[in-house]
N, C-alpha and C. Protein backbone atom coordinates (compact mmCIF):
# COMPACT_ATOMS: atom_id res chain seq x y z
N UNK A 1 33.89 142.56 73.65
CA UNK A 1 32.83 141.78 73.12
C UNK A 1 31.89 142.68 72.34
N UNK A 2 31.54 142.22 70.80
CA UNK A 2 30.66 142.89 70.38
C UNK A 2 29.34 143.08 70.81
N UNK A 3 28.48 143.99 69.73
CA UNK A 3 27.49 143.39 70.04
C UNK A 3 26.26 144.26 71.41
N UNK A 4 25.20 143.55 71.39
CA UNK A 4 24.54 144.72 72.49
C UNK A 4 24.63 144.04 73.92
N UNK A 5 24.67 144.73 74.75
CA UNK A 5 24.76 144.14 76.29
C UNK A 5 23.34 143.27 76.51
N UNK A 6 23.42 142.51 77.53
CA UNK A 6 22.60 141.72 77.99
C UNK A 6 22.13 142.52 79.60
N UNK A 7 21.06 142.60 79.48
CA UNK A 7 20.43 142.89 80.99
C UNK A 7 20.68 142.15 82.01
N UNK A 8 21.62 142.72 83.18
CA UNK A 8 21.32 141.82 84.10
C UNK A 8 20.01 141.22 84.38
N UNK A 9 19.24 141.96 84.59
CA UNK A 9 17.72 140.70 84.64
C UNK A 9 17.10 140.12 84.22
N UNK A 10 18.16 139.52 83.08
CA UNK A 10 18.03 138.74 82.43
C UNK A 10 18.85 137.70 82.64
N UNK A 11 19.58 137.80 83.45
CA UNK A 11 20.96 136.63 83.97
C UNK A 11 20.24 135.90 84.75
N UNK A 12 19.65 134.68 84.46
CA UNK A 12 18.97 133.65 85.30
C UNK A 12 20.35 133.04 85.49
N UNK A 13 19.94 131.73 87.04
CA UNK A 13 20.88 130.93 86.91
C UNK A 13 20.75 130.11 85.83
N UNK A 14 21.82 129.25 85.20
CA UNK A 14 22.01 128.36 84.38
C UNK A 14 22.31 129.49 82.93
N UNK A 15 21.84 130.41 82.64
CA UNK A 15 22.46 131.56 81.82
C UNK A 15 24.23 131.08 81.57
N UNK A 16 24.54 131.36 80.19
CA UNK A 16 25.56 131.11 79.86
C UNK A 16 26.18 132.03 78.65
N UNK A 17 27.09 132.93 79.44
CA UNK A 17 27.71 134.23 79.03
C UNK A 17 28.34 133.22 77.23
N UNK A 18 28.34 133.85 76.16
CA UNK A 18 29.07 133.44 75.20
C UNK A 18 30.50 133.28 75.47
N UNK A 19 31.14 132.30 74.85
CA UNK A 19 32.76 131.50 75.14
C UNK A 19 33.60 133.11 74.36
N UNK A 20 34.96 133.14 75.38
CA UNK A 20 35.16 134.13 75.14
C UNK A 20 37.13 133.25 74.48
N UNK A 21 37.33 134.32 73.38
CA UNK A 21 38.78 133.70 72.91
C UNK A 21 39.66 134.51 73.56
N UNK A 22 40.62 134.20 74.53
CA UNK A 22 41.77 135.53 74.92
C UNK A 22 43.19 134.91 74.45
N UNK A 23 43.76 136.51 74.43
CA UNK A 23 45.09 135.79 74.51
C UNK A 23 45.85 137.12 74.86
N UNK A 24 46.73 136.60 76.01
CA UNK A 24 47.73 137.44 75.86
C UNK A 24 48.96 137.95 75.76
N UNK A 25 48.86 139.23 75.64
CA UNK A 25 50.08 139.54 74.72
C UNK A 25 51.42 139.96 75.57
N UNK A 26 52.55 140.24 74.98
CA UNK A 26 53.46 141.07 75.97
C UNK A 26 52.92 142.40 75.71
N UNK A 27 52.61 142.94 75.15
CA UNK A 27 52.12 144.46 75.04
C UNK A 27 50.92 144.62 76.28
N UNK A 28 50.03 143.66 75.98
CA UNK A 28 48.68 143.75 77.38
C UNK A 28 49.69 143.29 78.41
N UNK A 29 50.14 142.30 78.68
CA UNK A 29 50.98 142.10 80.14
C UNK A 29 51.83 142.90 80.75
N UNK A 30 52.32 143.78 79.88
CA UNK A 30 52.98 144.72 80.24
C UNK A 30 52.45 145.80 80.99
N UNK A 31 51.57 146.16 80.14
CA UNK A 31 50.18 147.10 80.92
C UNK A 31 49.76 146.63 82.17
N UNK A 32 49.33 145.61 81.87
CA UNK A 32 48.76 145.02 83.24
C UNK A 32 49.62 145.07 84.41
N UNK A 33 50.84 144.39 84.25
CA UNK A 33 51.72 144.50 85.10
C UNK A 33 52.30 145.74 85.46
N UNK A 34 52.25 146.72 85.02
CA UNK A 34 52.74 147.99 85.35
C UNK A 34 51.46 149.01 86.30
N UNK A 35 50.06 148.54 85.92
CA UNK A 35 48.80 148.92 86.38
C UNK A 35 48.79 148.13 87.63
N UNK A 36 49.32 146.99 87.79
CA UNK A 36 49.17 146.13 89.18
C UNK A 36 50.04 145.73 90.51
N UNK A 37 51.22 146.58 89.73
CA UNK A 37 52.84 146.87 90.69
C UNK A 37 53.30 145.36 90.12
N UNK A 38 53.12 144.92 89.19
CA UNK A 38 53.80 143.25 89.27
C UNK A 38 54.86 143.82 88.10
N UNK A 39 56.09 142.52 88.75
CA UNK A 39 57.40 142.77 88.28
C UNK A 39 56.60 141.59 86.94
N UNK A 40 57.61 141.91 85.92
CA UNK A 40 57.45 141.01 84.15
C UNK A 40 58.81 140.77 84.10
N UNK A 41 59.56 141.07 85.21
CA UNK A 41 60.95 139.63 84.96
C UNK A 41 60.86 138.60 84.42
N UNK A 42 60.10 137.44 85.28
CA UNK A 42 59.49 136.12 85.61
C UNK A 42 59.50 135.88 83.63
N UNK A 43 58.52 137.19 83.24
CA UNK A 43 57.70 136.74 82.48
C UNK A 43 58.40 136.68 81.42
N UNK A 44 59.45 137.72 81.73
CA UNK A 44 60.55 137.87 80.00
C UNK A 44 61.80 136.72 80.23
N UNK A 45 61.79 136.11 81.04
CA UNK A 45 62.77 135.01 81.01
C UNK A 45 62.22 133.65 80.92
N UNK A 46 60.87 133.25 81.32
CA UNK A 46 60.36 132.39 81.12
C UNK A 46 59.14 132.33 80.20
N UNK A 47 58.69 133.97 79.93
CA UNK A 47 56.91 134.00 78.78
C UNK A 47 56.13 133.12 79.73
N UNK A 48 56.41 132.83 81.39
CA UNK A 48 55.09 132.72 82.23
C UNK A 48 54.45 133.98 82.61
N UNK A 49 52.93 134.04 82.45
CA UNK A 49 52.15 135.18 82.76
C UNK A 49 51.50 134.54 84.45
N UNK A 50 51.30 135.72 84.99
CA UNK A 50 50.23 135.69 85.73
C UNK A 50 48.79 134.91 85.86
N UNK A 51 48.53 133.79 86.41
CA UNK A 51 47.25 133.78 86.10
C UNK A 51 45.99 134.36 86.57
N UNK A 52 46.62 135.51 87.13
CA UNK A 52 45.52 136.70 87.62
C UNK A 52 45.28 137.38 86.56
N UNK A 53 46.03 137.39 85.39
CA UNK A 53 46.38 138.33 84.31
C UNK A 53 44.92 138.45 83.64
N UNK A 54 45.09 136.70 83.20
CA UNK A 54 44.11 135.96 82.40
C UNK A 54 42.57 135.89 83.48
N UNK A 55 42.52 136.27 84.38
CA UNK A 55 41.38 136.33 84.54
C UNK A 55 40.74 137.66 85.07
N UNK A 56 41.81 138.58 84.80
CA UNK A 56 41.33 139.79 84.99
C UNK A 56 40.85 140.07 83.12
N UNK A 57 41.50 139.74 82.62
CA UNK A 57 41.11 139.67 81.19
C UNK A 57 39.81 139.25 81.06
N UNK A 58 39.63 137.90 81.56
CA UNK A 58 38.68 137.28 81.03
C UNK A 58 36.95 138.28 82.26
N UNK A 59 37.10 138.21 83.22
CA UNK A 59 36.26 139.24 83.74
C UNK A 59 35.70 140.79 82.99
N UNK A 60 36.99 141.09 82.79
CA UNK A 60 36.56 142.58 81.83
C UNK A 60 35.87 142.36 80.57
N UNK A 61 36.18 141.29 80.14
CA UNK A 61 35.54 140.77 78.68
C UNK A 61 33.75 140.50 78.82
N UNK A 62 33.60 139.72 80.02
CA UNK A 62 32.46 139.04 80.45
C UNK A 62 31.55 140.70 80.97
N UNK A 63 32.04 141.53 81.64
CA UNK A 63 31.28 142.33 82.05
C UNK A 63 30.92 143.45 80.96
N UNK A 64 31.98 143.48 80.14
CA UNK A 64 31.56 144.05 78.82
C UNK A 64 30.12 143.59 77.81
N UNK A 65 30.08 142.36 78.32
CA UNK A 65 28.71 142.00 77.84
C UNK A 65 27.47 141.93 78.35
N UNK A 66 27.36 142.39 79.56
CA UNK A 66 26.53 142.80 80.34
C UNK A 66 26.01 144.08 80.90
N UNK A 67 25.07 144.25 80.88
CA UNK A 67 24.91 145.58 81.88
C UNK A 67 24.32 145.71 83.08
N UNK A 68 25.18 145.81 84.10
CA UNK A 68 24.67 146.04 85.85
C UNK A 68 24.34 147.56 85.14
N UNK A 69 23.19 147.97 87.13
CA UNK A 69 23.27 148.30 87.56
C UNK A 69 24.51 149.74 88.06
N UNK A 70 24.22 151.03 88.19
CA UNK A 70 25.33 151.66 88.87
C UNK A 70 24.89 151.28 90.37
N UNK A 71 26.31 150.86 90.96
CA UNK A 71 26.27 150.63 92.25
C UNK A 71 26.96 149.74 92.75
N UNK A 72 26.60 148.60 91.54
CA UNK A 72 27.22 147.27 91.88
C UNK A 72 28.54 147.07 92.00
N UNK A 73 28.54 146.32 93.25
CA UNK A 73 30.10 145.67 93.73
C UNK A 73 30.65 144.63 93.16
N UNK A 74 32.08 143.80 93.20
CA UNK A 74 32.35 143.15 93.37
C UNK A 74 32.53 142.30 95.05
N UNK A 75 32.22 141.83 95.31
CA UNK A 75 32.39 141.53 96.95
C UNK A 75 32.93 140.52 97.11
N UNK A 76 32.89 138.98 96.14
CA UNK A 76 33.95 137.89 96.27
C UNK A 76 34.19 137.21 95.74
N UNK A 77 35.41 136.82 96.10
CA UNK A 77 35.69 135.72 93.98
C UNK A 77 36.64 134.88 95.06
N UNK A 78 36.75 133.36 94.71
CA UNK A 78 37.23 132.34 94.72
C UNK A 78 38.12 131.89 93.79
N UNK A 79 39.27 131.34 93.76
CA UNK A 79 40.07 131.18 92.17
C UNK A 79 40.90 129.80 92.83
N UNK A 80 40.96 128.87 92.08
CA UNK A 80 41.64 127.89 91.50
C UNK A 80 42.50 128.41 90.24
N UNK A 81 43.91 127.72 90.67
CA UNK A 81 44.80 127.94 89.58
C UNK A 81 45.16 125.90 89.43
N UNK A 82 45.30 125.57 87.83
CA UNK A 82 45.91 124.35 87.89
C UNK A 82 46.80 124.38 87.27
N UNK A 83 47.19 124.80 86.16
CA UNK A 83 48.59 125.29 85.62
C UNK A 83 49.09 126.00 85.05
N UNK A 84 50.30 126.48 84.61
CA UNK A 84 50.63 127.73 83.99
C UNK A 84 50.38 128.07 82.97
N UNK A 85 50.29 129.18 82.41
CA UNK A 85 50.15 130.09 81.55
C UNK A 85 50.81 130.84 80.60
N UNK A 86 51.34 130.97 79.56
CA UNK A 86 52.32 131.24 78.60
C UNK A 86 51.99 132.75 77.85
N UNK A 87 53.22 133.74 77.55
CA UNK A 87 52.24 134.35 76.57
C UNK A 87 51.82 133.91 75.91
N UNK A 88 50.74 134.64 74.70
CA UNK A 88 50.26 134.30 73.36
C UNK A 88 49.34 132.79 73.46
N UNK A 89 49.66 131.99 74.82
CA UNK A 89 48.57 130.95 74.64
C UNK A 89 46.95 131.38 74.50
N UNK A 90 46.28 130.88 73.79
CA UNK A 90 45.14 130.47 73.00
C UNK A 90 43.85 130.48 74.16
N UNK A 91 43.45 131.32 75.02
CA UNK A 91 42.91 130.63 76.02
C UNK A 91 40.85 130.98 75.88
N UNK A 92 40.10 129.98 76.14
CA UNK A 92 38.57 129.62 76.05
C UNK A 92 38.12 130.09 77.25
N UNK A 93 37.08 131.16 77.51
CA UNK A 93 36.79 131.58 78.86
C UNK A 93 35.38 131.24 78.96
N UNK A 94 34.47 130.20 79.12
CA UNK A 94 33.73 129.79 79.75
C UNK A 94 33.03 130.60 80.89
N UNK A 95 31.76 131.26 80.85
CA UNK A 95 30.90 131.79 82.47
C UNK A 95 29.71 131.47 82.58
N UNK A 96 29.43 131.00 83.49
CA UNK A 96 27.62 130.92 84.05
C UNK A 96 27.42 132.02 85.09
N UNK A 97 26.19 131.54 85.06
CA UNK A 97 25.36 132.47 86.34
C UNK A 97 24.87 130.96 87.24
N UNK A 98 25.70 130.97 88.55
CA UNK A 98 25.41 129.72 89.18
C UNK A 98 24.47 130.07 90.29
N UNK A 99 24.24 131.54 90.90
CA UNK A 99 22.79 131.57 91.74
C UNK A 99 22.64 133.03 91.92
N UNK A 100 21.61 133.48 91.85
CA UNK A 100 20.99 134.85 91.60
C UNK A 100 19.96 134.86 92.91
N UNK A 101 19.72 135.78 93.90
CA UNK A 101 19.34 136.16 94.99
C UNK A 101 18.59 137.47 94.80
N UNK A 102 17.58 137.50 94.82
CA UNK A 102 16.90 139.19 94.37
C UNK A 102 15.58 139.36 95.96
N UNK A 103 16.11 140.09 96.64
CA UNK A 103 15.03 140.41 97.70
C UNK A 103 14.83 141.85 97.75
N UNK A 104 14.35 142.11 98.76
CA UNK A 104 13.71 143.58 98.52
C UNK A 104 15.60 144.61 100.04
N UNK A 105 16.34 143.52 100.15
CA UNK A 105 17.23 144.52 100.62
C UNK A 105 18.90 144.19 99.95
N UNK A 106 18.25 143.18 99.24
CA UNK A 106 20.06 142.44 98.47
C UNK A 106 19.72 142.24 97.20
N UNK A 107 20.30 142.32 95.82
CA UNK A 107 20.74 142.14 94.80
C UNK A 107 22.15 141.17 94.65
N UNK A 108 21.64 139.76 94.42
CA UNK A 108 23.11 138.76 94.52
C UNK A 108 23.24 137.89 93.30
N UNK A 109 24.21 137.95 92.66
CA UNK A 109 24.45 137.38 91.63
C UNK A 109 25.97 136.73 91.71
N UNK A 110 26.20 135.06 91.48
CA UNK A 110 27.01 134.63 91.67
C UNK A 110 27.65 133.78 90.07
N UNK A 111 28.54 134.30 89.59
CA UNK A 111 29.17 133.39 88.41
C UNK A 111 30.52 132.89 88.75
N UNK A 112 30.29 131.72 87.86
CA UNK A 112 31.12 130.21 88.01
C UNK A 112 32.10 131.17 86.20
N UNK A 113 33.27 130.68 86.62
CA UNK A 113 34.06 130.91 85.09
C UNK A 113 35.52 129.68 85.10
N UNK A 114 35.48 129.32 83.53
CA UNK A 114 36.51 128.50 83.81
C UNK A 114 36.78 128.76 82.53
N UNK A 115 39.03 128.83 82.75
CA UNK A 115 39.40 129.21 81.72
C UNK A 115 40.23 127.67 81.27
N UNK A 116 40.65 127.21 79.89
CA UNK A 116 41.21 126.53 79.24
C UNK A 116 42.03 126.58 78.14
N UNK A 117 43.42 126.14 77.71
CA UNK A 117 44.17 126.25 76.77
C UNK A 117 43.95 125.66 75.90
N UNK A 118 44.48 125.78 74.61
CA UNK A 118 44.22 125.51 73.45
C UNK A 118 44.91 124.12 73.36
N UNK A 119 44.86 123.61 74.30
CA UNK A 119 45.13 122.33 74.38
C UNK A 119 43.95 121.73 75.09
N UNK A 120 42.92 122.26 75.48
CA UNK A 120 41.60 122.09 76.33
C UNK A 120 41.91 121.58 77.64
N UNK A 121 43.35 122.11 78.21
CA UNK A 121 43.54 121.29 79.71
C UNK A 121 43.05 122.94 80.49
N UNK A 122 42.17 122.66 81.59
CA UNK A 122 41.88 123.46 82.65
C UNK A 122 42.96 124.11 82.91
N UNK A 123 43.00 125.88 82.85
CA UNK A 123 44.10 126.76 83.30
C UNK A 123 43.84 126.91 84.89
N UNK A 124 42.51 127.44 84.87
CA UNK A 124 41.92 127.94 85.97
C UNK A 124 40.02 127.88 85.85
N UNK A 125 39.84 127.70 87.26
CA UNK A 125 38.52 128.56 87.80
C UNK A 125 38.31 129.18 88.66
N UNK A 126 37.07 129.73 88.79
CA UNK A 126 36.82 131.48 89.62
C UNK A 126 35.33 131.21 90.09
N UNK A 127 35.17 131.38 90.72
CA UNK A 127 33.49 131.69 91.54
C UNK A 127 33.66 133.36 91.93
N UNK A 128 32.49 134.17 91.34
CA UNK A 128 32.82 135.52 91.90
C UNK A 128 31.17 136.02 92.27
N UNK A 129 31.08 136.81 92.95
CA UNK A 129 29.81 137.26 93.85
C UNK A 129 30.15 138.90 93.35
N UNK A 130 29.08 139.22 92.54
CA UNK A 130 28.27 140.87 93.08
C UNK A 130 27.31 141.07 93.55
N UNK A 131 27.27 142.19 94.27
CA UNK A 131 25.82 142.91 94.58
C UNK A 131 25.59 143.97 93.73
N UNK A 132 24.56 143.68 93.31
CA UNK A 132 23.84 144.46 92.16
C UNK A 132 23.02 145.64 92.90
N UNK A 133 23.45 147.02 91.82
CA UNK A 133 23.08 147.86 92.75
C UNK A 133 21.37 147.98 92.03
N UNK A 134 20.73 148.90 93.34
CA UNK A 134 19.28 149.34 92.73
C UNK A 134 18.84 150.06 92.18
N UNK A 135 17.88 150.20 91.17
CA UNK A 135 17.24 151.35 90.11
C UNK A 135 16.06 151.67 91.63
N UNK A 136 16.64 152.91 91.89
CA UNK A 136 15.30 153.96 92.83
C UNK A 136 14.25 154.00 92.56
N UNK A 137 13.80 153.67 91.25
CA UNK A 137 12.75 154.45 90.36
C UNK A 137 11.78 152.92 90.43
N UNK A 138 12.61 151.81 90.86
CA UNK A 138 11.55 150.28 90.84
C UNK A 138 10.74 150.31 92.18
């Protein structure tokens, strides 16, 4: 994602990360799959991908436009899958910020993401939770 990062504290809820275009390739799936122990049999006899693929994609994209914190975790993500995934399909990555938690011993930030084909039918969605780490110096 181009462009300058967005402050996390600036991620209110209802915040809405810009729509992201992915697609992927056999060259990225390959990678991926070789980075994740996953066999690309499946994928060279049928061109079905992973739909972990596509949302590890679409995550790296989204955090590229942001800037945490050093510190911050991932701690939990939720995923709905509704149907498959092709190479080279066309896919719309959709993210909010659905609830943000800031106290004086937790940093919580929760985004909603939903991905869609270029046919606009629901691939997948994801609910994922970080803890945002702290600047010492606040």
């Amino acid at each position: 994602m181009a462009g300058r990062k967005i402050d996390y504290s600036s991620l209110d809820v209802g915040f809405e990360f810009p729509p992201m275009n992915l697609v992927i390739t056999e060259d990225w799936y390959e990678a991926y799959a070789e980075a994740v122990g996953e066999d690309i049999g499946l994928c060279r006899k049928t061109g079905l991908v992973s739909p972990m693929a596509m949302l590890a994609l679409a995550m790296a994209e989204m955090s590229r436009s942001a800037s945490v914190p050093e510190g911050s975790i991932h701690v939990s993500q939720t995923l709905e899958f509704h149907q498959a995934l092709r190479l080279n399909d066309i896919v719309t990555a959709t993210a909010a910020v659905t609830q943000k938690i800031q106290s004086r011993k937790v940093n919580l930030l929760t985004v909603s993401l939903r991905l869609s084909n270029q046919k606009n039918e629901q691939i997948a969605c994801a609910e994922t939770e970080f803890v945002l780490g702290y600047s010492h110096g606040a």
